[in-house]
Protein backbone atom coordinates (compact mmCIF):
# COMPACT_ATOMS: atom_id res chain seq x y z
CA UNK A 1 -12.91 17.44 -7.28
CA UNK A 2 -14.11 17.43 -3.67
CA UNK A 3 -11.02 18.76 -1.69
CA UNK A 4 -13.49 18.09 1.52
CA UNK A 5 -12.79 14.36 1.24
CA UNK A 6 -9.85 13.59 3.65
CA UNK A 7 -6.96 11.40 2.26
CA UNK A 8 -5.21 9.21 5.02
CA UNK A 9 -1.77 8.18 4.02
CA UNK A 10 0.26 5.14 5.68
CA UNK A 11 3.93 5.00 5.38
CA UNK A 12 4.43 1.09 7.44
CA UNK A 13 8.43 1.31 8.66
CA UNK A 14 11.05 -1.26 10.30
CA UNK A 15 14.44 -0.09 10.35
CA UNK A 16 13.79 2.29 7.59
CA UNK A 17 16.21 5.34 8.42
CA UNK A 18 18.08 4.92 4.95
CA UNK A 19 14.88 6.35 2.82
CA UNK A 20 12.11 6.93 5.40
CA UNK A 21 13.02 10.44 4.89
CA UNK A 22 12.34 10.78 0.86
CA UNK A 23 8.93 8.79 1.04
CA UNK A 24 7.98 11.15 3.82
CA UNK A 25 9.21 14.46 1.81
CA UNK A 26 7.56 12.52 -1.60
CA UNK A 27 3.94 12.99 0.20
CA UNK A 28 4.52 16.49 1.67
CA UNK A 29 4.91 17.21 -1.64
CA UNK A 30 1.76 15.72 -3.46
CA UNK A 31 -0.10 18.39 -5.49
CA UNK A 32 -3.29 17.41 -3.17
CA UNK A 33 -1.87 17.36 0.03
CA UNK A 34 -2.91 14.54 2.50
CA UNK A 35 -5.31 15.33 5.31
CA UNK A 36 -2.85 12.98 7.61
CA UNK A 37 0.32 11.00 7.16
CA UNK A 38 0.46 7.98 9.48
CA UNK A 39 3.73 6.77 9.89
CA UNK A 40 3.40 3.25 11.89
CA UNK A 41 6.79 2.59 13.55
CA UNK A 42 7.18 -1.23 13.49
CA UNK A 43 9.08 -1.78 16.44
CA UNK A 44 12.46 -0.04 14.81
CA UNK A 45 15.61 -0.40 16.56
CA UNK A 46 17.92 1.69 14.28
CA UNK A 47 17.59 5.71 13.79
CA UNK A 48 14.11 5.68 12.39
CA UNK A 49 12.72 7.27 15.61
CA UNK A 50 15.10 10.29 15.34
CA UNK A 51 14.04 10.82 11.81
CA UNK A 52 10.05 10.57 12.87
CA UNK A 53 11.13 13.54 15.41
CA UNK A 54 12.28 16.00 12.98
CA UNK A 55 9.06 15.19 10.86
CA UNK A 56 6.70 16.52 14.47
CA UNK A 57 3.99 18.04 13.52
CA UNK A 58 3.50 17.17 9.73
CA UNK A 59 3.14 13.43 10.54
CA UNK A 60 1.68 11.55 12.81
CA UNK A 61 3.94 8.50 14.60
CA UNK A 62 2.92 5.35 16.21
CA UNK A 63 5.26 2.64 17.69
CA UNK A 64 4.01 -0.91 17.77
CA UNK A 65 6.17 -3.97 18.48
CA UNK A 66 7.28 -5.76 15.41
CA UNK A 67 5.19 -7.84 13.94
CA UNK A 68 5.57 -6.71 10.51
CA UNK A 69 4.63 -4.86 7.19
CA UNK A 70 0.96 -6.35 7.08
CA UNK A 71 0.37 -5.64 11.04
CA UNK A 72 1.71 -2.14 10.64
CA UNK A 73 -0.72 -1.15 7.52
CA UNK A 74 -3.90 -2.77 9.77
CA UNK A 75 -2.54 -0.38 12.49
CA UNK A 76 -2.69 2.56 10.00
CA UNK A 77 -6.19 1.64 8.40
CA UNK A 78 -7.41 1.69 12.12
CA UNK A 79 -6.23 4.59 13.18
CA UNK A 80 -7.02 7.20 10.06
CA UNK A 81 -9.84 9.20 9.77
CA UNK A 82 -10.09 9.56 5.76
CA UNK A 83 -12.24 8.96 3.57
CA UNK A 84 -9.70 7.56 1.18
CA UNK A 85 -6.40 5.69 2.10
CA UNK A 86 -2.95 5.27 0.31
CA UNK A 87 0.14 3.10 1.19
CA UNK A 88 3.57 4.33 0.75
CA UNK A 89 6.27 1.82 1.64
CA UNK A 90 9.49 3.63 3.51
CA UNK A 91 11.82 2.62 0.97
CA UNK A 92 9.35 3.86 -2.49
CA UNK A 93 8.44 7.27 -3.36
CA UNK A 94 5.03 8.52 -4.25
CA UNK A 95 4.56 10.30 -7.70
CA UNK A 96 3.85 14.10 -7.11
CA UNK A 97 0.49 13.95 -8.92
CA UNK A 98 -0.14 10.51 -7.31
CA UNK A 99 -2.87 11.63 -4.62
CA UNK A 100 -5.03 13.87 -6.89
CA UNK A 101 -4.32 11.85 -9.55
CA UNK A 102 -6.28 8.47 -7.68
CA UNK A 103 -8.69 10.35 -5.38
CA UNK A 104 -9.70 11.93 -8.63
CA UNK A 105 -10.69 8.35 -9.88
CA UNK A 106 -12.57 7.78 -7.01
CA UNK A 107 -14.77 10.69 -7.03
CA UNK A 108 -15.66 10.16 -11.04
CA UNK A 109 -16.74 6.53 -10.12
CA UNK A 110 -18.45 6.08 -7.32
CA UNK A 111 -19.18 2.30 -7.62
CA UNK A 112 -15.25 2.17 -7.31
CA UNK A 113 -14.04 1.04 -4.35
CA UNK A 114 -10.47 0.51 -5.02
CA UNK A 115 -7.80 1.78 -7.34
CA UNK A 116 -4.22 1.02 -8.21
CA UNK A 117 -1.82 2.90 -10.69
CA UNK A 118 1.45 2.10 -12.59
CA UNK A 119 4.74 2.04 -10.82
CA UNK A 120 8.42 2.13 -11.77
CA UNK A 121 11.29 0.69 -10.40
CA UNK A 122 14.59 2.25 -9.57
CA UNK A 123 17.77 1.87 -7.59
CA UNK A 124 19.75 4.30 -5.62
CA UNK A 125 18.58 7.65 -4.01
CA UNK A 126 15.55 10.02 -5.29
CA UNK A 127 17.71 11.65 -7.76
CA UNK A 128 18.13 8.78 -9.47
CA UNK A 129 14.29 7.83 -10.39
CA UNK A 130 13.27 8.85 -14.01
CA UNK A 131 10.25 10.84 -14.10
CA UNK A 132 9.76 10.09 -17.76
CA UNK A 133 7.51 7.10 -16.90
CA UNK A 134 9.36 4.72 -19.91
CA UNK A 135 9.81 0.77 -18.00
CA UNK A 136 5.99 1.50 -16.01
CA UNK A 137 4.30 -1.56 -15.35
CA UNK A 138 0.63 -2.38 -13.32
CA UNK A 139 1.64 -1.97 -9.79
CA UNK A 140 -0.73 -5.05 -8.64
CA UNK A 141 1.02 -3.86 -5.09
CA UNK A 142 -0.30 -2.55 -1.84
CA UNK A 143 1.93 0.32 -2.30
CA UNK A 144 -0.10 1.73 -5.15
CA UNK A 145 -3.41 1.31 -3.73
CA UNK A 146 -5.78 4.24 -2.82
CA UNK A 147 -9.01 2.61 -1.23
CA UNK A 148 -12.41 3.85 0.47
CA UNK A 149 -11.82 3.55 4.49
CA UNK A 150 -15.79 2.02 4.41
CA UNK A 151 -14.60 -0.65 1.43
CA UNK A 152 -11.38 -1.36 3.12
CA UNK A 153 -13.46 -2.06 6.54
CA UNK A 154 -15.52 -4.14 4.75
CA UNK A 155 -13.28 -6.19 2.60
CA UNK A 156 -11.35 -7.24 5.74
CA UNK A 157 -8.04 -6.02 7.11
CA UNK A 158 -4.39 -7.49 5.36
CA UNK A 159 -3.78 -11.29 6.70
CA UNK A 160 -0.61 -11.47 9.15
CA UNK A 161 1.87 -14.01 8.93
CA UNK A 162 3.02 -14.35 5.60
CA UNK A 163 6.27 -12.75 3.96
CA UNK A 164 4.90 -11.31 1.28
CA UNK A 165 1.88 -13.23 0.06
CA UNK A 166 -0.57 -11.08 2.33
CA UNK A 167 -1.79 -8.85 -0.42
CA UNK A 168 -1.92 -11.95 -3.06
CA UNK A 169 -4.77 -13.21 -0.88
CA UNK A 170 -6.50 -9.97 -0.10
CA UNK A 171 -6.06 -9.18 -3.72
CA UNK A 172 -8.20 -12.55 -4.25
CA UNK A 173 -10.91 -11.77 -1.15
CA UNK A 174 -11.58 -8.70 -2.81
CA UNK A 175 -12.20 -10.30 -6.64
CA UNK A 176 -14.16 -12.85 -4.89
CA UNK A 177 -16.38 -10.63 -2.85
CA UNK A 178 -17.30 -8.71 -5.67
CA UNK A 179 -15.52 -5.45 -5.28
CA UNK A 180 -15.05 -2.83 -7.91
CA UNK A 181 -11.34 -1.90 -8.31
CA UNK A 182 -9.67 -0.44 -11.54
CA UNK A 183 -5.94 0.03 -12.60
CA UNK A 184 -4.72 3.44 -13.53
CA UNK A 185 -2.52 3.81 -16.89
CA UNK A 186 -1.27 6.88 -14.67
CA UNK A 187 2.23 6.80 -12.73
CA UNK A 188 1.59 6.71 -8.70
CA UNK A 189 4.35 5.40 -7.58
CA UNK A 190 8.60 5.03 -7.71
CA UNK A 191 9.35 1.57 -6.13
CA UNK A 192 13.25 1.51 -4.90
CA UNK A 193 15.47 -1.61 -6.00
CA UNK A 194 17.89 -2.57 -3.06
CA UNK A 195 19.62 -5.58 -1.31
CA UNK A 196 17.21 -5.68 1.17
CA UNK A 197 14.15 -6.06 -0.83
CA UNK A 198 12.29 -9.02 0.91
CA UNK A 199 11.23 -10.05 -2.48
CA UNK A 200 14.97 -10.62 -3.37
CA UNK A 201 16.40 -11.99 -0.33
CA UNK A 202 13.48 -14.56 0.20
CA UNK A 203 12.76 -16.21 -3.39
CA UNK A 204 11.92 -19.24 -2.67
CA UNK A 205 9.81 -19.15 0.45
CA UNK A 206 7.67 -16.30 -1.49
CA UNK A 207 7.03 -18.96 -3.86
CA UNK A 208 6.05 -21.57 -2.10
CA UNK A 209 3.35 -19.04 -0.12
CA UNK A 210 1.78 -18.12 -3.66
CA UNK A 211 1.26 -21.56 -4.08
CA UNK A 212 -0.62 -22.11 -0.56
CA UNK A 213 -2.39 -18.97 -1.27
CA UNK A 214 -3.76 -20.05 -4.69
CA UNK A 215 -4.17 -23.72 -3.54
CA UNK A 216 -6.42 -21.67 -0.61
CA UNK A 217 -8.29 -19.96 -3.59
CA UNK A 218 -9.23 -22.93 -4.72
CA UNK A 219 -10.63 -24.69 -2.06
CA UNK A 220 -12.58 -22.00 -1.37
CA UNK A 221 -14.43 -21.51 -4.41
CA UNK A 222 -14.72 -25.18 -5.01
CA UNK A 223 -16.93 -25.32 -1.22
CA UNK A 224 -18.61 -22.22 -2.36
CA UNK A 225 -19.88 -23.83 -5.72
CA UNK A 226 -20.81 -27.06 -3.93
CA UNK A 227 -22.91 -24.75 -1.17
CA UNK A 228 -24.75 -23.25 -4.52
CA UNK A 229 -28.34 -24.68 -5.22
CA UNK A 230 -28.76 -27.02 -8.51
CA UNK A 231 -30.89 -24.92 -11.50
């Protein structure tokens, strides 16, 4: 493994000071240790800030209005200066093994551009999260994604405006453009189960944005097979 290449990692938070704390401590601790850790402050207004203070020195903070989740990872991919970039939401904890683990892939398959793992969901505080990886499923998530800075730059930065659909249609840019991404059977990633979840409180609008985003999908490859010369 090249321990030269330097892994960024970006932790996006708004109003995170119930578990901004453990996803921080769950990267300090990754058996390859991250070059930087980005934490993009998404225009907080609870005690997040006096959390990012105790953390001086072993993480980088940026403020930035609010203008969400998506905005706040675009801040982070600009800024770092890996090679390789992770996501960490505040609220999830990385696996300890997670980093290695992904940048490992990466360096074995250099026509890889992206790679995801398996996640597992829990609720309550680090203590609670079973390490035993029974109940994993593909984490088709930006949270599990490691990706080459150059690939990422190329593929195009996370769309704005939507509540959750965002990596649904970079997920689809990517397939389309003809990236090379794999999913890792591996365990990157604990993702925390609580009542503020957007994917819980907001159902039905998530929904009906999966539907524009497909229906987007769509159109686009229909103009792009009209565009293509007749054989």
């Amino acid at each position: 493994m090249q321990d030269d290449v330097r892994i960024s990692v970006i932790i996006p938070v708004h109003n995170g000071e119930a578990f901004l704390a453990e996803a921080i401590e769950s990267v300090l601790m990754q058996s390859r240790p991250a070059a930087e850790i980005l934490v993009i402050n998404d225009g907080s207004t609870d005690g997040t800030a006096d959390i990012l203070k105790a953390y001086k020195g072993r993480v980088e903070a940026r403020t930035f209005p609010h203008e969400g989740a998506d905005a706040a990872r675009n801040q982070g991919i600009l800024l770092a200066s890996g090679e390789y970039i992770a996501f960490c939401d505040a609220d999830d904890l990385m696996h300890p093994d997670r980093l290695a683990v992904q940048s490992r892939a990466l360096e074995g398959s250099p026509e890889l551009d992206f790679v995801f793992g398996h996640l597992v969901e829990f609720q309550g505080s680090a203590a609670a999260v079973s390490r035993d990886g029974l109940n994993a499923k593909p984490g088709h998530c930006a949270g599990t994604l490691m990706a080459r800075r150059a690939a990422m730059m190329r593929a195009g930065l996370f769309e704005t405006g939507w509540k959750l659909a965002s990596f649904m249609e970079w997920s689809f840019r990517i397939q389309d453009q003809g990236f090379h991404f794999r999913m890792l059977e591996k365990v990157v990633l604990y993702r925390r189960l609580h009542e503020n979840n957007l994917s819980r409180r907001e159902a039905s609008v998530i929904a009906a944005e999966y539907a524009r985003v497909i229906q987007r999908r769509l159109k686009r490859r229909g103009e792009e097979n009209k565009e293509k010369p007749e054989s």
